[in-house]
Protein backbone atom coordinates (compact mmCIF):
# COMPACT_ATOMS: atom_id res chain seq x y z
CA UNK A 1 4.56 15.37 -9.61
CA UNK A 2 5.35 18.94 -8.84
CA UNK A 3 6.64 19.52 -5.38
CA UNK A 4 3.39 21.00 -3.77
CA UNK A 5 -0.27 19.70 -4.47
CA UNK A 6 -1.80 22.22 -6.96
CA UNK A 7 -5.16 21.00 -6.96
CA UNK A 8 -7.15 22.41 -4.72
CA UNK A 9 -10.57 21.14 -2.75
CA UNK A 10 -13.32 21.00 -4.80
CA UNK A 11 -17.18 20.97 -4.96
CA UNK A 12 -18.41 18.16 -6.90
CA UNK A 13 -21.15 16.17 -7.71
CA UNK A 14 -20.34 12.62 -9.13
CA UNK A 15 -24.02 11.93 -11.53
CA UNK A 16 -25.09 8.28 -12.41
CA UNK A 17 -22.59 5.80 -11.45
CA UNK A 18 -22.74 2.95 -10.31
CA UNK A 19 -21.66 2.93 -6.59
CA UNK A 20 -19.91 0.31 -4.32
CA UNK A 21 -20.17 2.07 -0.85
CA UNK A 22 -18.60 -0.21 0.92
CA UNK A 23 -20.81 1.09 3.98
CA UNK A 24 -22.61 -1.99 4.80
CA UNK A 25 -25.60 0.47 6.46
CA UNK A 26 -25.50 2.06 2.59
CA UNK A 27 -24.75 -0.88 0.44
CA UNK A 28 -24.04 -0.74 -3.38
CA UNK A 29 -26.53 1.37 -5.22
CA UNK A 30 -26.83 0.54 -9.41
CA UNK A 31 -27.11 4.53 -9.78
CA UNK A 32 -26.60 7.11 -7.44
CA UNK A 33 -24.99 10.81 -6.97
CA UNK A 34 -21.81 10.95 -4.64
CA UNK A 35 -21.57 14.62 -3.39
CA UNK A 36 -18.70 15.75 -2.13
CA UNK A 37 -17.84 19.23 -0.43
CA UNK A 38 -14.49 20.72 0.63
CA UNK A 39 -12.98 17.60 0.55
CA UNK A 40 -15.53 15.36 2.80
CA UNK A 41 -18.61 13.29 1.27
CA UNK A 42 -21.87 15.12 2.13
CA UNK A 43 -24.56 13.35 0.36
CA UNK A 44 -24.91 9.66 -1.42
CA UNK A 45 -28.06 9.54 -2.98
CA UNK A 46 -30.21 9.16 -6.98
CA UNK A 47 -30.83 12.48 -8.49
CA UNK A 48 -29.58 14.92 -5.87
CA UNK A 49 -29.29 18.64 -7.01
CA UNK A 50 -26.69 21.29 -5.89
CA UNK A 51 -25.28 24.40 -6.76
CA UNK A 52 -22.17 25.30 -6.75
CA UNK A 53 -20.86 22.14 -7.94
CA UNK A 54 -18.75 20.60 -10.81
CA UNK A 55 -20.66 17.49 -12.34
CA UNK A 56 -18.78 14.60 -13.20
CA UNK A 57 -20.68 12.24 -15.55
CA UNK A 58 -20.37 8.83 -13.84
CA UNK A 59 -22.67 7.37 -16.53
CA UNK A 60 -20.94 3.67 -17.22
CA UNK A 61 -18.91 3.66 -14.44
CA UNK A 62 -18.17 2.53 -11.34
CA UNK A 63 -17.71 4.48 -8.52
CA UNK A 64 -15.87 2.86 -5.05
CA UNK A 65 -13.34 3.96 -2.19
CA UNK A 66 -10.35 4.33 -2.93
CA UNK A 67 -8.03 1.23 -2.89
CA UNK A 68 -5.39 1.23 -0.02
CA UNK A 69 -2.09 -1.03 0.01
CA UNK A 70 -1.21 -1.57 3.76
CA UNK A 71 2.84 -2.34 3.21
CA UNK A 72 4.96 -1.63 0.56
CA UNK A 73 8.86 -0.81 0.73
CA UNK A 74 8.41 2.43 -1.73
CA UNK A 75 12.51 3.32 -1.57
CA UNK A 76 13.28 0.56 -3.81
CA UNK A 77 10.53 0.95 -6.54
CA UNK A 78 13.20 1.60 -9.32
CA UNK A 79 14.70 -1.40 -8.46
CA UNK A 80 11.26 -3.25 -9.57
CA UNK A 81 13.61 -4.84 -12.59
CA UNK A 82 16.63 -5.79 -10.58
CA UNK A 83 15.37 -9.32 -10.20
CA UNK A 84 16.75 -12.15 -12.76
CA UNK A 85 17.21 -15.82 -13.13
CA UNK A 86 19.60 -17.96 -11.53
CA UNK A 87 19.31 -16.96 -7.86
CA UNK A 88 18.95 -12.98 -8.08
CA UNK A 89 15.86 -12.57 -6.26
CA UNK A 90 14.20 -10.26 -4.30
CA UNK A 91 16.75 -10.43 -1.28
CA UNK A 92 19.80 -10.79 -3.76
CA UNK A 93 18.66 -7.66 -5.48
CA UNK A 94 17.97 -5.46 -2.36
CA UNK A 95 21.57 -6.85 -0.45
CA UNK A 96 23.56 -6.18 -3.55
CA UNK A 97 21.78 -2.30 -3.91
CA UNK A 98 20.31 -1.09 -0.46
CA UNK A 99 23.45 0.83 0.66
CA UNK A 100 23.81 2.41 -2.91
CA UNK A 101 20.94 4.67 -3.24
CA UNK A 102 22.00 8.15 -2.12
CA UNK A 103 18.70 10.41 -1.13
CA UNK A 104 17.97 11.97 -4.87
CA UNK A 105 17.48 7.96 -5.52
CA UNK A 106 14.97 7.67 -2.67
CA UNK A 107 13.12 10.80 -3.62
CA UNK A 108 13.29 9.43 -7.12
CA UNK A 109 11.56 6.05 -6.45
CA UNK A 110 9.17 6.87 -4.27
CA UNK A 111 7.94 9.45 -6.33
CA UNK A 112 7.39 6.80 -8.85
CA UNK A 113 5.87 4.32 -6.83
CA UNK A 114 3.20 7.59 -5.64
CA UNK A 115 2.39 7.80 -9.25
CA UNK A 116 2.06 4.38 -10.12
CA UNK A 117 -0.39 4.10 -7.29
CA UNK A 118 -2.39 7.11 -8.26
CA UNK A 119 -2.97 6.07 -11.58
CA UNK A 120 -4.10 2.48 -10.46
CA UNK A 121 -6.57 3.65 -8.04
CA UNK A 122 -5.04 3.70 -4.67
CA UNK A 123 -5.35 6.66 -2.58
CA UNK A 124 -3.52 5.39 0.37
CA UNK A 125 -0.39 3.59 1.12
CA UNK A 126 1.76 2.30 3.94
CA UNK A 127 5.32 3.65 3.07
CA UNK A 128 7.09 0.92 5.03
CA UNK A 129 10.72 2.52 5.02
CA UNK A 130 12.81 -0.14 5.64
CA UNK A 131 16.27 1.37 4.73
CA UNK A 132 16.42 4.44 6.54
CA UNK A 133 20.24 5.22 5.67
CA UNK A 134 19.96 9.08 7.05
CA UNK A 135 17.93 12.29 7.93
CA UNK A 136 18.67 13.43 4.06
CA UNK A 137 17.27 9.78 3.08
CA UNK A 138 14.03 10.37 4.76
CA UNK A 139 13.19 13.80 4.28
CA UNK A 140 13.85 13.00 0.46
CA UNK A 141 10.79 10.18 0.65
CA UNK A 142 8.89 12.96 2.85
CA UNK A 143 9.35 15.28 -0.22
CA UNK A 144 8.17 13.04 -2.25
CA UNK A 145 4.47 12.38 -0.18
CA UNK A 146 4.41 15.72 -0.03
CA UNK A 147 3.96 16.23 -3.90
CA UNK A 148 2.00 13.32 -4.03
CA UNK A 149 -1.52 14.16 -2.90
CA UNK A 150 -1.55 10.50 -1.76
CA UNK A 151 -2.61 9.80 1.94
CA UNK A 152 -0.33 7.52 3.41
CA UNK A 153 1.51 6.24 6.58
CA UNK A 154 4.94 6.68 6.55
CA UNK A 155 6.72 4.26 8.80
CA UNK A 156 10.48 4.75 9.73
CA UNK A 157 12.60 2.02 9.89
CA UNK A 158 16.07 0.88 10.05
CA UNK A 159 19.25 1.07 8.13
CA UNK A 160 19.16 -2.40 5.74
CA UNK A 161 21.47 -5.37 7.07
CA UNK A 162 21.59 -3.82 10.62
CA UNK A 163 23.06 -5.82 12.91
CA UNK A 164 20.31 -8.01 14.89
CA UNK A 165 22.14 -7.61 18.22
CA UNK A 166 22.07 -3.77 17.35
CA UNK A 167 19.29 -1.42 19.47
CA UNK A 168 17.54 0.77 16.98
CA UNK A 169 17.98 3.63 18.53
CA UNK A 170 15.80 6.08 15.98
CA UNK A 171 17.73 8.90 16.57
CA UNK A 172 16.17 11.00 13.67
CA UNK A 173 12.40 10.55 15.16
CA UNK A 174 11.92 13.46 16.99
CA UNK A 175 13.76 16.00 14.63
CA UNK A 176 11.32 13.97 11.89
CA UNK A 177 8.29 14.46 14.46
CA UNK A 178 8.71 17.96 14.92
CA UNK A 179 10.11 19.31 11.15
CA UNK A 180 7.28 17.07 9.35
CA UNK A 181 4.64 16.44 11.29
CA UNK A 182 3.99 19.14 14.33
CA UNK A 183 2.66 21.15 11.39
CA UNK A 184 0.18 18.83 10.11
CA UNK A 185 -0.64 21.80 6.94
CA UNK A 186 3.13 20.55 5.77
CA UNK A 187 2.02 17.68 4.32
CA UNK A 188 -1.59 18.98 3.85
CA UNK A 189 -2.73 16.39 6.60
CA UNK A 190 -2.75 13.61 4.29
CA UNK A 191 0.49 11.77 5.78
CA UNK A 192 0.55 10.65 9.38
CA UNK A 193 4.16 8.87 10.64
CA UNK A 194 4.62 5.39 12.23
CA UNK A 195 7.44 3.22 12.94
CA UNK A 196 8.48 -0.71 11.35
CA UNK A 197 10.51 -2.70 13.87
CA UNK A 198 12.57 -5.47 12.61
CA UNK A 199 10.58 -8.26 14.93
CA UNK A 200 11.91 -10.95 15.80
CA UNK A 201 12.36 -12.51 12.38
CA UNK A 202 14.86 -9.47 11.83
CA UNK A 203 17.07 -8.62 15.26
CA UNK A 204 17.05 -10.25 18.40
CA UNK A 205 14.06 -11.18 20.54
CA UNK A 206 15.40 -8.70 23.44
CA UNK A 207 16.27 -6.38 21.04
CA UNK A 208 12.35 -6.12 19.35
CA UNK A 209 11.27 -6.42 23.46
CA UNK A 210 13.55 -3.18 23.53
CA UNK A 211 12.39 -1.44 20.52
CA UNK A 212 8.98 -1.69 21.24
CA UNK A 213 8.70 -0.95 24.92
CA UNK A 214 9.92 2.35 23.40
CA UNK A 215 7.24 3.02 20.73
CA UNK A 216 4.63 1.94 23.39
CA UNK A 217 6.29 5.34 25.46
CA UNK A 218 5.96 7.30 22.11
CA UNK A 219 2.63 5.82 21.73
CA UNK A 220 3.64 6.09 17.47
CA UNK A 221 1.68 2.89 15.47
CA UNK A 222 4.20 -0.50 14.70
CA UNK A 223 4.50 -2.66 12.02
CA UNK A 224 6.77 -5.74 11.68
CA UNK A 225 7.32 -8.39 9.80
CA UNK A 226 6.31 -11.87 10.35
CA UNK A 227 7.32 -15.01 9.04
CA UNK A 228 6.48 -16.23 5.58
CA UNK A 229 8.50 -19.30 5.99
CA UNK A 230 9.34 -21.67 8.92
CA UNK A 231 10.32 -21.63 11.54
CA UNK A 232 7.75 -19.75 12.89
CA UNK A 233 9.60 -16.62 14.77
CA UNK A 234 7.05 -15.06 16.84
CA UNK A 235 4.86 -15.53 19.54
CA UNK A 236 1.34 -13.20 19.42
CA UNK A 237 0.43 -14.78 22.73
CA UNK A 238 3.22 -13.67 24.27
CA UNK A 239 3.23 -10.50 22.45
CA UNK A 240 -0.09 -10.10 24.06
CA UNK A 241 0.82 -10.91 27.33
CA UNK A 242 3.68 -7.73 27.07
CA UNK A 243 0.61 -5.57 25.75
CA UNK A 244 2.31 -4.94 22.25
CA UNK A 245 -0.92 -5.67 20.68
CA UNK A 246 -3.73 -3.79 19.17
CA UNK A 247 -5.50 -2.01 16.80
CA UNK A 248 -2.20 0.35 16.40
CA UNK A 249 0.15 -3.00 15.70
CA UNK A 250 0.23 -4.20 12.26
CA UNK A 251 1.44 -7.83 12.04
CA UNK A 252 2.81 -8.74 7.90
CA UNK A 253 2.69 -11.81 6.57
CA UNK A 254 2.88 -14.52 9.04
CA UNK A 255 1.97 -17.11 6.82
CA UNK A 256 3.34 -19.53 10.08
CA UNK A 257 0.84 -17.84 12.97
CA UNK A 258 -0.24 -21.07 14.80
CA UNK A 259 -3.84 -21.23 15.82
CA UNK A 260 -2.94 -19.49 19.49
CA UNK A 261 -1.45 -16.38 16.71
CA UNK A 262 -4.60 -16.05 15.00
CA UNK A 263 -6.46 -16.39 18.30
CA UNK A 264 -4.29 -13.43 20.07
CA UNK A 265 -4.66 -11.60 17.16
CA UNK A 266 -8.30 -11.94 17.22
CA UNK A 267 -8.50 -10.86 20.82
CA UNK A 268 -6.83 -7.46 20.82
CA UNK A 269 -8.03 -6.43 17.03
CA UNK A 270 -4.35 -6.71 15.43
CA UNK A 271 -4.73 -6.18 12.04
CA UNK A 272 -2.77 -8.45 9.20
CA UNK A 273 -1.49 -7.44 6.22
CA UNK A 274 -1.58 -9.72 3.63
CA UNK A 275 1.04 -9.47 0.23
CA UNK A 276 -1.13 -12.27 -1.77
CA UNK A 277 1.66 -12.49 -4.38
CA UNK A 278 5.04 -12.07 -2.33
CA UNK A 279 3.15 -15.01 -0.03
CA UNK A 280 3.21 -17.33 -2.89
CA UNK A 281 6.85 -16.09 -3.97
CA UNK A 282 8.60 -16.38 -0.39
CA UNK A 283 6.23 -18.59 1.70
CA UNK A 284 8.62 -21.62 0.84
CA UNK A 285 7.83 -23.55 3.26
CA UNK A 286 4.17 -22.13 4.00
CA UNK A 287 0.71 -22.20 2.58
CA UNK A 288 -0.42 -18.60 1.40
CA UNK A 289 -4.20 -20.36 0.82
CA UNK A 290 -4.50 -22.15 4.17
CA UNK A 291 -3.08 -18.84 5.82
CA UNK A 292 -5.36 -16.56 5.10
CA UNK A 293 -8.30 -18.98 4.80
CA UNK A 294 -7.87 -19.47 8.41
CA UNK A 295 -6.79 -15.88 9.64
CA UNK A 296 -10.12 -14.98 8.55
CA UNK A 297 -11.80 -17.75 10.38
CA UNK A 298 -9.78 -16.42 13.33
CA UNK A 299 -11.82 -13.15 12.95
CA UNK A 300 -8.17 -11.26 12.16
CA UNK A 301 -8.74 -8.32 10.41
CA UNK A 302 -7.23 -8.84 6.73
CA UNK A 303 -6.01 -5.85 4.80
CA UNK A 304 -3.92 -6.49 1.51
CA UNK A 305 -0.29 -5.28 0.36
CA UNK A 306 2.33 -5.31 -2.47
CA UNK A 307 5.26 -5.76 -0.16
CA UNK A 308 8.37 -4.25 -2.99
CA UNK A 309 8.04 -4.20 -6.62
CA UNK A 310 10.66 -6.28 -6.94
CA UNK A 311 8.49 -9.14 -6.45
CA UNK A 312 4.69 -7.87 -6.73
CA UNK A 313 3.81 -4.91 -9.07
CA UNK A 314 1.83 -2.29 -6.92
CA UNK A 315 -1.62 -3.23 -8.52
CA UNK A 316 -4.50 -3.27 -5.81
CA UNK A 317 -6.45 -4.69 -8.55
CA UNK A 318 -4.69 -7.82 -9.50
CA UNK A 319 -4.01 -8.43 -5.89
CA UNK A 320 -7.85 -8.65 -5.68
CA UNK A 321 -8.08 -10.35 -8.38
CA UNK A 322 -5.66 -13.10 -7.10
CA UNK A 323 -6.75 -13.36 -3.64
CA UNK A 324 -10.13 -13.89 -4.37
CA UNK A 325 -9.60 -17.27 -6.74
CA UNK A 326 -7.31 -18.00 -3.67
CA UNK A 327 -10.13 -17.56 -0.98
CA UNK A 328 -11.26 -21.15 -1.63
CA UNK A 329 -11.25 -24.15 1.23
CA UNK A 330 -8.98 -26.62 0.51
CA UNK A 331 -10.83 -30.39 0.37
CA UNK A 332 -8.37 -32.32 2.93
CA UNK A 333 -7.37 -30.14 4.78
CA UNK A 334 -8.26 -27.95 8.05
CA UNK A 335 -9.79 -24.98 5.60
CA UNK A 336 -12.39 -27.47 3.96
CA UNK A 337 -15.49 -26.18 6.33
CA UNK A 338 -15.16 -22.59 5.31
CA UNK A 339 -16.90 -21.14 2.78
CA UNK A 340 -15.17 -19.11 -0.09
CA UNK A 341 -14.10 -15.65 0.38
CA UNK A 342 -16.61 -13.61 -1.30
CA UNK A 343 -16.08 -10.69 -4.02
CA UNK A 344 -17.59 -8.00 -1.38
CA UNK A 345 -15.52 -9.37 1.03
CA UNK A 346 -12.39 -8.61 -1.01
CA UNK A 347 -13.12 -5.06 -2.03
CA UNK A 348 -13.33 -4.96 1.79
CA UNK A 349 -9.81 -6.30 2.12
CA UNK A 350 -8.38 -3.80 -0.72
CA UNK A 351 -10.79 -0.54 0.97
CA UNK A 352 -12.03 -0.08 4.37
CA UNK A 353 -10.10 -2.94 6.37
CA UNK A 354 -6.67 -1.02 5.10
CA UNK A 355 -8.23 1.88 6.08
CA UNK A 356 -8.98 0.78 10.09
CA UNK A 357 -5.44 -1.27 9.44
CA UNK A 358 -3.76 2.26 9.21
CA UNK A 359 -5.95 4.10 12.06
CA UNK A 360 -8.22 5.78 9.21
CA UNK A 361 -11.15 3.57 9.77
CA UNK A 362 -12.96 7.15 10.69
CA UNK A 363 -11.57 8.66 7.58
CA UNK A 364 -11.33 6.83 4.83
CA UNK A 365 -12.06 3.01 3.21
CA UNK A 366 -15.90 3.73 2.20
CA UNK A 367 -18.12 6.39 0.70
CA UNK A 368 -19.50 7.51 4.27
CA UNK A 369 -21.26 10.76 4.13
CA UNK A 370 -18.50 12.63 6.72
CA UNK A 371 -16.03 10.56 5.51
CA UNK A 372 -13.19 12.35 3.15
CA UNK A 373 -13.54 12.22 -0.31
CA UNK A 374 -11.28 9.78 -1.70
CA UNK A 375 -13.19 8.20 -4.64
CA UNK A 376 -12.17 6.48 -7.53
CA UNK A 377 -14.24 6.24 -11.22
CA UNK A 378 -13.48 2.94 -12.96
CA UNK A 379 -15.16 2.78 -16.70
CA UNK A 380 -17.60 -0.06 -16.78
CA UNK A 381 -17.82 0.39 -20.86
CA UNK A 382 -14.13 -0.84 -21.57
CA UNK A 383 -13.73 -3.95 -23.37
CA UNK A 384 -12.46 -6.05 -20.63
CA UNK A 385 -15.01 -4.52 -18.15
CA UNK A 386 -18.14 -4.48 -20.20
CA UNK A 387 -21.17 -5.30 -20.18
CA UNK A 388 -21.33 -4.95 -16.40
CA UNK A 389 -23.89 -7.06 -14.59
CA UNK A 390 -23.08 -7.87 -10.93
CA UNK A 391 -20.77 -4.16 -10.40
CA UNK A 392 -18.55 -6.16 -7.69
CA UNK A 393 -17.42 -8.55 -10.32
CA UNK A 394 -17.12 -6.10 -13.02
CA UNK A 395 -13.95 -4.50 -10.29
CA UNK A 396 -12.47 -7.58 -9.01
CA UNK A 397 -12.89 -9.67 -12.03
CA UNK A 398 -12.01 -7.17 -14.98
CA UNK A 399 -10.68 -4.03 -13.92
CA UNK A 400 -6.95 -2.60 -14.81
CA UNK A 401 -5.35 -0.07 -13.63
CA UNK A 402 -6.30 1.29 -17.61
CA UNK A 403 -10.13 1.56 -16.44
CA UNK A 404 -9.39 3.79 -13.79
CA UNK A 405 -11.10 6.89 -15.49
CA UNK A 406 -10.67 9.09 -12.58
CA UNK A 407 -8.88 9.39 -8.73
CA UNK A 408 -9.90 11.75 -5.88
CA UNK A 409 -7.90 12.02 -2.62
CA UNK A 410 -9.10 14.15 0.06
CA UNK A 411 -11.87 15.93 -2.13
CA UNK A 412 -8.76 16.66 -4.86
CA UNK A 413 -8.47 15.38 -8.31
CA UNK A 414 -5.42 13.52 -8.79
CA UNK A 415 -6.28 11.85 -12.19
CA UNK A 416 -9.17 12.98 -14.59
CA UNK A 417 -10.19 11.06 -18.00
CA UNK A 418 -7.60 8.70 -17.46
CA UNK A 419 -4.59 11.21 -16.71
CA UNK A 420 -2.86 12.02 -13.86
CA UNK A 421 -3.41 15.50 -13.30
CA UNK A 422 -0.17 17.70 -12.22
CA UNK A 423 2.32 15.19 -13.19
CA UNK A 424 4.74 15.00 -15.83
CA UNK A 425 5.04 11.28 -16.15
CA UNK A 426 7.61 11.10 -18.85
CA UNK A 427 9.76 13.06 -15.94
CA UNK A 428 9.13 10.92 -13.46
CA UNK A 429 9.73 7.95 -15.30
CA UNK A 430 13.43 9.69 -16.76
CA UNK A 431 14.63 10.57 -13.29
CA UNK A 432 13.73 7.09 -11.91
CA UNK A 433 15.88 5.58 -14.79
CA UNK A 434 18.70 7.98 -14.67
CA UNK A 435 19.02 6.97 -10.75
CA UNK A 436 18.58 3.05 -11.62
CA UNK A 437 21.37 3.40 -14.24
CA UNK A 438 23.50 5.04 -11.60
CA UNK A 439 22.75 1.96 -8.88
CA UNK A 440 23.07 -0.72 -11.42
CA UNK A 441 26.61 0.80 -12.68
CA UNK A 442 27.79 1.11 -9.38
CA UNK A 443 26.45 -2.44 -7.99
CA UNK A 444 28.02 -4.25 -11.18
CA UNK A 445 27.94 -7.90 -11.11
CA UNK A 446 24.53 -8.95 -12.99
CA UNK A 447 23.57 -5.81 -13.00
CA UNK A 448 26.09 -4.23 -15.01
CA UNK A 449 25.04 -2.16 -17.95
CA UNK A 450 25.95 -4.41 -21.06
CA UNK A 451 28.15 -2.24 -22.73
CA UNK A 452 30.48 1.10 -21.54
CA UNK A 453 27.96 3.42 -23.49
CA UNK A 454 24.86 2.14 -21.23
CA UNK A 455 26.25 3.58 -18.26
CA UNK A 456 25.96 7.28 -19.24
CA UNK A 457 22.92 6.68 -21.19
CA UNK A 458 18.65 7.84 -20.05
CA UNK A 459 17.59 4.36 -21.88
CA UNK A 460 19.39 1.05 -21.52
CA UNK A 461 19.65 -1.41 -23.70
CA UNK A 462 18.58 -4.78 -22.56
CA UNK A 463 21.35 -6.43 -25.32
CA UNK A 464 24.87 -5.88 -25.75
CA UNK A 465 25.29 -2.48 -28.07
């Protein structure tokens, strides 16, 4: 992606789709116009005329929101392929790499991750930056969102393997604050900043109590971690009790929240993030099924992630796809009374609950007349999609990130006819490799390039040369 958005606003006028709205007050419509003026949805109605207007033939397609993945670790998206057999997970991976990526490697990967989610449909991410190693480190992802044309929160974090007894201290915040985001034109408005706290699953209890009696000062929106796996390491209740909750909290995970979680949750209107797949992978001694069956019974607002690409590929559409043959009760257990999650209810969780997750309820997550344009075309007429009958199935049931015929963000066209627009892929994807090959060399180990040649080498060879 080049390093300014070239697109600019336009007029358009989206002609004979089939639209999911995703406005309850609007509902889905078999066929209907979607049109949308400097950037903001003005009109969402069948056969509406206008002038001045580029007409997009919607004609065996769907059109929807946007899809928005509420946590994902974007620094270490080249490192989707570190992972191997015999213990080399997800946390063996990051440990052995974290403190190797110099800032062209951060700029690298996220940039990658920002395309992969623009060609799969998702118009705005969470950037949860969990290995903030220095100033050059995060304006380097902040170049990156700024090519992008992606909305997106970017949270600041902490330095990986910090030491739990260790303050974090965030001495780069207000230098970020002022250089990045004072100017909201710098990053065209799409990208508004946040912090993720280590929680107490990550640094000391007094320490997180620290930490966040700080961002309450700064009044910036938190995110932390939660447990996947006992024991169970927080307390909402208590959390509650210190006012850390709220809409502008963002609990992840917490695949152990006791019924008094779920309940304080409810209460304030804390929002969960849910990583369907990295649930199942790390919830070891959890149940991903039972925990989300039941924060939803809580009335917790449910939003879904990819958590790192190391462990969950960042496809909103699978992760729909898999949390709805999740949403099921479970005969025998506590979750039998509920009733399945519905396919409505899980565009919901992909769209407009990400959207009030991040603070963008008012902007975002549905095709709202006011609302900002950031609509995505999926081709009904593919052979895995077609023939369409019910047009939520056709999305969570069938759709790939290969259906997505078109992406708007923000009234802008970021892919058209099933390209990106303004991106050199091939580019993208080189850089990202030449910066994995450079991590990988320098990590050794199992991740060793298999011969001497690899090392200097743009493709790798999985076998010895």
């Amino acid at each position: 992606m080049s390093s300014i958005i070239q697109q600019p606003k336009g007029s358009y006028l989206i002609r004979g789709g089939a639209v999911i709205t995703v406005d309850r007050a609007i509902g889905t419509l078999p066929k209907a116009d979607v049109l949308v003026r400097d950037g903001r949805i003005e009109k969402i109605a069948d056969g509406i005329e206008a002038e001045g207007v580029e007409v997009i033939d919607a004609a065996d397609m769907i059109v929807m929101p946007g899809l928005i993945d509420t946590h994902y670790h974007m620094w270490s998206t080249l490192g989707r392929n570190f992972v191997s057999d015999g213990g080399y997970e997800y946390f063996q991976a990051k440990w052995a790499t974290a403190a190797l990526y110099d800032a062209d490697d951060f700029y690298h990967s996220v940039r990658l991750g920002l395309a992969e989610l623009a060609n799969s449909g998702v118009t705005t991410v969470h950037n949860w930056s969990h290995n903030n190693r220095s100033p050059a480190h995060v304006d380097a992802e902040l170049r990156a969102h700024q090519g992008s044309g992606l909305r997106a929160r970017y949270a600041m974090g902490h330095i990986d393997k910090m030491p739990v007894d260790q303050v974090n201290r965030y001495e780069d915040l207000p230098r970020v604050r002022e250089e990045w985001f004072a100017d909201p034109s710098r990053l065209q408005g799409l990208v508004h900043l946040g912090v993720n706290l280590r929680g107490a699953i990550q640094s000391n209890v007094e320490v997180f109590y620290e930490e966040m009696e700080t961002m309450l000062k700064l009044g910036l929106p938190v995110a932390i971690h939660a447990s996947q796996a006992a024991p169970n390491s927080d307390d909402a209740a208590d959390y509650e009790r210190r006012g850390f909750l709220g809409p502008n909290f963002l609990f992840c995970h917490y695949i152990t929240a006791t019924d008094s979680d779920r309940e304080a949750m409810a209460r304030t209107g804390t929002p969960l993030s849910f990583s369907t797949l990295s649930e199942f992978r790390l919830g070891e001694t959890g149940d991903a099924r039972r925990a989300l069956m039941k924060m939803r019974e809580a009335g917790v607002l449910v939003s879904l992630s990819s958590d790192a690409s190391s462990l969950v590929p960042p496809n909103m559409l699978e992760n729909m796809r898999v949390t709805w043959n999740m949403g099921v009760p479970w005969q025998g257990t506590d979750t039998a009374h509920l009733a399945p999650i519905g396919l409505s209810e899980i565009i919901e969780m992909a769209t407009i609950n990400g959207a009030k997750a991040l603070g963008l309820g008012n902007v975002t997550g549905s095709l709202t007349p006011g609302k900002q344009a950031d609509i995505i075309l999926v081709r009904a007429n593919d052979l895995n999609t077609a023939p369409m009958a019910n047009i939520e199935t056709t999305v969570v049931m069938g759709a790939t990130a290969a259906n997505v015929d078109t992406v708007m963000v923000d009234g802008r066209i970021l892919k058209r006819a099933g390209k990106l627009v303004d991106c050199d892929v091939a580019e993208v994807v080189e850089q990202a490799k030449r910066s994995a090959m450079r991590i990988r060399t320098a990590a050794g180990g199992i991740l060793a390039p298999q011969c001497p040649g690899c090392a200097g080498n743009a493709v790798f060879r999985a076998t010895a040369c």
